[in-house]
Protein backbone atom coordinates (compact mmCIF):
# COMPACT_ATOMS: atom_id res chain seq x y z
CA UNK A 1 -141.49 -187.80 -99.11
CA UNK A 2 -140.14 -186.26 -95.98
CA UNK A 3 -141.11 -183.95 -94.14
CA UNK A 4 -140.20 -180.11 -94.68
CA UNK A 5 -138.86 -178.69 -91.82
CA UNK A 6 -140.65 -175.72 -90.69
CA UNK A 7 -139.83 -172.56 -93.38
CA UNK A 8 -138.64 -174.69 -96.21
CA UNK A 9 -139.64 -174.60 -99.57
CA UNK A 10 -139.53 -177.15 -102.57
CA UNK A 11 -138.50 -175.68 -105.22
CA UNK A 12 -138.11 -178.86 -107.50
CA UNK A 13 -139.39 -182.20 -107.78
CA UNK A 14 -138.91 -184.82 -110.86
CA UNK A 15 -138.27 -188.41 -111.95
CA UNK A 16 -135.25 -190.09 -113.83
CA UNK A 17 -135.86 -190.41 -117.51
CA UNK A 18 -137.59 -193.62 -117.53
CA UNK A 19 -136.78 -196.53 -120.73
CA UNK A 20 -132.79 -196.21 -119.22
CA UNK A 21 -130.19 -198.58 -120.85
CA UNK A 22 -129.41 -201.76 -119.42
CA UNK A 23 -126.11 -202.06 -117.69
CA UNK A 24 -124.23 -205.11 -119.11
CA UNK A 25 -120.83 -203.31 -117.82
CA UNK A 26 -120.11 -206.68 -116.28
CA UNK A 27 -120.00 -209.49 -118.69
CA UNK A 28 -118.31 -211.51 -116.67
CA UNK A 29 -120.26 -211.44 -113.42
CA UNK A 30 -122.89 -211.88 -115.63
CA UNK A 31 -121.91 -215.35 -117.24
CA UNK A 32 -120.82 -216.43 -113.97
CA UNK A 33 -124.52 -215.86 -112.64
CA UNK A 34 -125.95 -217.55 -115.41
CA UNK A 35 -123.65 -220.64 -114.92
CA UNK A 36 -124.15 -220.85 -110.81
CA UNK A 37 -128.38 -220.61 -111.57
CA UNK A 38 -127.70 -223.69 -113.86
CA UNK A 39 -125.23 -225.59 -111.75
CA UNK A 40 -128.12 -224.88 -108.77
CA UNK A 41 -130.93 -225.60 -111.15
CA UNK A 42 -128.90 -229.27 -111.87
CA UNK A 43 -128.16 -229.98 -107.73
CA UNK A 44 -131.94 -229.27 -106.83
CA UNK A 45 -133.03 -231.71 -109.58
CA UNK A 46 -130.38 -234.19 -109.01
CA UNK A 47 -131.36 -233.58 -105.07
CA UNK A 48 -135.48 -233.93 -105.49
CA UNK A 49 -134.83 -237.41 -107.69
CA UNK A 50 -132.61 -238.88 -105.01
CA UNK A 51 -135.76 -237.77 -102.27
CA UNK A 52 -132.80 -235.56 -100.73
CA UNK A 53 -133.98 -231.90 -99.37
CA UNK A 54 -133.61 -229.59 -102.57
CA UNK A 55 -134.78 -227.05 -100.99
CA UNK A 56 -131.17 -226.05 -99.63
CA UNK A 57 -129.96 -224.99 -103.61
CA UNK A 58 -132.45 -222.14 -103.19
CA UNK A 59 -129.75 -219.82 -101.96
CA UNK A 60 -127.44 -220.44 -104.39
CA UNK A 61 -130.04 -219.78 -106.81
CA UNK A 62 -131.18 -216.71 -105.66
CA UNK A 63 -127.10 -215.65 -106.02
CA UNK A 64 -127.31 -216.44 -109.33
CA UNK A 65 -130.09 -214.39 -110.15
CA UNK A 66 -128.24 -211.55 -108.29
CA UNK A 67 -125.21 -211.82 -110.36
CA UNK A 68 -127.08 -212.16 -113.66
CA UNK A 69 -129.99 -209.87 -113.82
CA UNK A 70 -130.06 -207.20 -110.99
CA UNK A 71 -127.22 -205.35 -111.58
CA UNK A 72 -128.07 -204.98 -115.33
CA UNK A 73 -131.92 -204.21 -114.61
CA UNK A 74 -130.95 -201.78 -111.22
CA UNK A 75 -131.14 -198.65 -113.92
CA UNK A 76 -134.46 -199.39 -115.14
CA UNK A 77 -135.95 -200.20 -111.75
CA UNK A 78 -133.94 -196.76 -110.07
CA UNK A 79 -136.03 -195.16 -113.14
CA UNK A 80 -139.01 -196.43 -112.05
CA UNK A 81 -139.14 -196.05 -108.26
CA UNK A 82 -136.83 -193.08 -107.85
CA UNK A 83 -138.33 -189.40 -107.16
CA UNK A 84 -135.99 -186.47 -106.46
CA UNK A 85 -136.97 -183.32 -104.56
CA UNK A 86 -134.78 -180.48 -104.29
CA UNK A 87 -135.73 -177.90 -101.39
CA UNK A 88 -134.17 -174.56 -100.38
CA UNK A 89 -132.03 -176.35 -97.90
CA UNK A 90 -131.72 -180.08 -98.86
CA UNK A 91 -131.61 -181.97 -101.82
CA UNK A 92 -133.75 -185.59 -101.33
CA UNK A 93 -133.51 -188.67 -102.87
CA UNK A 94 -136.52 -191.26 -102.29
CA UNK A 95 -136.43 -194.72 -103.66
CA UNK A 96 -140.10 -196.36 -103.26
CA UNK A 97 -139.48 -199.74 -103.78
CA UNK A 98 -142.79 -202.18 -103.92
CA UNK A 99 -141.60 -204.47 -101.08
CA UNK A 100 -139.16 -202.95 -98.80
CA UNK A 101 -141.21 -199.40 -98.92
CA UNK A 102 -139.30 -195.66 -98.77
CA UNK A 103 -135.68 -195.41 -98.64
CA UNK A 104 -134.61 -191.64 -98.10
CA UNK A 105 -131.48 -190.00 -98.46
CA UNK A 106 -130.89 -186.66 -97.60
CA UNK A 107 -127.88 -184.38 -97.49
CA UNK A 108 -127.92 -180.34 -97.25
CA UNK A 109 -126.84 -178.26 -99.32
CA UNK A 110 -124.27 -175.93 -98.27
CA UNK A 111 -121.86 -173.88 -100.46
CA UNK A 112 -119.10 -176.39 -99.49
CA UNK A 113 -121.34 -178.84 -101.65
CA UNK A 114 -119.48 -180.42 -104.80
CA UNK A 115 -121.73 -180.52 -107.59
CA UNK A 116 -120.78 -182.83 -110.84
CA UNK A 117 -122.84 -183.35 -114.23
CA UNK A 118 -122.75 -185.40 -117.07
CA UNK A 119 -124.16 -186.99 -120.24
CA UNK A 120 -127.55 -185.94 -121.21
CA UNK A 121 -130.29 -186.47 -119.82
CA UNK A 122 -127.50 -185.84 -117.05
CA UNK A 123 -126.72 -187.30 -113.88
CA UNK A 124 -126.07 -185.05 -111.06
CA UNK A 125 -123.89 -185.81 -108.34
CA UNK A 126 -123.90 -184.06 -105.19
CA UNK A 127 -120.99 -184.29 -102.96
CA UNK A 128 -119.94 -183.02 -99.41
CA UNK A 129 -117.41 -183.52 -96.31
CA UNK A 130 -119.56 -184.40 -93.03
CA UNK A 131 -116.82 -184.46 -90.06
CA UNK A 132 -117.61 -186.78 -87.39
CA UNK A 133 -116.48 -188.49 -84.10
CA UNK A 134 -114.67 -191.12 -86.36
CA UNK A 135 -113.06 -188.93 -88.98
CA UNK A 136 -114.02 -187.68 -92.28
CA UNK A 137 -117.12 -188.99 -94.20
CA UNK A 138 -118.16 -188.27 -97.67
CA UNK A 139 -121.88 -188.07 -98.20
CA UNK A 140 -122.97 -188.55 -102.09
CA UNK A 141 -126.50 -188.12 -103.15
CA UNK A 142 -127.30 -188.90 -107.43
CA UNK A 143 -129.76 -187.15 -109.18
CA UNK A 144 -130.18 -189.80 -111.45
CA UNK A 145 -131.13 -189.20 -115.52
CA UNK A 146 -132.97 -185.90 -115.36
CA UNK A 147 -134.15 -184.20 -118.63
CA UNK A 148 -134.21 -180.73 -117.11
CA UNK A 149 -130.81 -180.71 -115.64
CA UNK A 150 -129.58 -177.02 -116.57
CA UNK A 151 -133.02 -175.88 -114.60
CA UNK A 152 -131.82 -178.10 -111.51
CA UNK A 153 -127.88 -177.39 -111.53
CA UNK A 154 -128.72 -173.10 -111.50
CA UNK A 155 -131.34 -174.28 -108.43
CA UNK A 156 -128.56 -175.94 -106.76
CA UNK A 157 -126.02 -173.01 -107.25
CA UNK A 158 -129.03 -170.27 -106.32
CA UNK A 159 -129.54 -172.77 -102.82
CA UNK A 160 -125.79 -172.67 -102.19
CA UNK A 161 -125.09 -169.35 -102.73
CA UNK A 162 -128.37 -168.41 -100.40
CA UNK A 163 -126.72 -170.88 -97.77
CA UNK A 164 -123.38 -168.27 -98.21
């Protein structure tokens, strides 16, 4: 996790819901992956029987496992790697993925901070303005499937309202 800057406080830390649904949103994308694995699956063969180099259909394999299987596993992996820590200035997001390590994203909370829930267990979606030197920027930060959602929404309003 990161580390607290001096003073602060964490006044929340969970996990998404693990077991989430598999996103098959994209049927499409989906059968298109499916058919580009086999279409690379049939080049390398054809390639290795005619002593050519095969090894150049690996890309175009590795795209076809993208477009078939990530996006509708990407739930249940978030679910597995993802922790969430909400602080009395920040709200954190940290994805611990196996090979790539930590991935952080952090964005603090300030009563100018849109806050949106839904479903149950509920997603919360935290939403702010950042000006910059090229414009306006919208930072988003998900709190992805939590089961005690009520709890973390009136700790999000109690941090914004402190941050008054």
């Amino acid at each position: 996790m990161t580390d607290l800057q001096p003073g602060e406080r964490i006044l929340w830390e969970g996990r998404p819901e693990p077991g989430g649904l598999l996103d098959v949103s994209r049927p499409g994308e989906m059968i298109f992956g499916l058919a580009f694995i086999a279409f690379s699956l049939f080049w390398m063969t054809k390639a290795m029987e005619q002593g050519a180099f095969w090894l150049f259909g690996l890309p175009f394999l590795f795209v076809g496992l993208k477009l078939a299987f990530w996006r509708a596993y990407q739930p249940r992996l978030r679910a597995k790697f993802a922790r969430y820590t909400l602080t009395d200035r920040r709200a954190i997001a940290a994805m611990h993925w196996p090979l790539s390590g930590v991935r952080e994203q952090v964005l603090t909370l300030t009563p100018a901070t849109i806050v949106d829930s839904d479903g149950e267990p509920a997603t919360i979606t935290l939403r702010q303005q950042m000006t910059g030197p090229r414009g306006a920027v919208t930072e988003s930060l998900i709190f992805d499937r939590i089961d005690e959602s009520a709890q973390v929404l009136a700790l999000i309003r109690q941090v914004q309202r402190g941050a008054a």
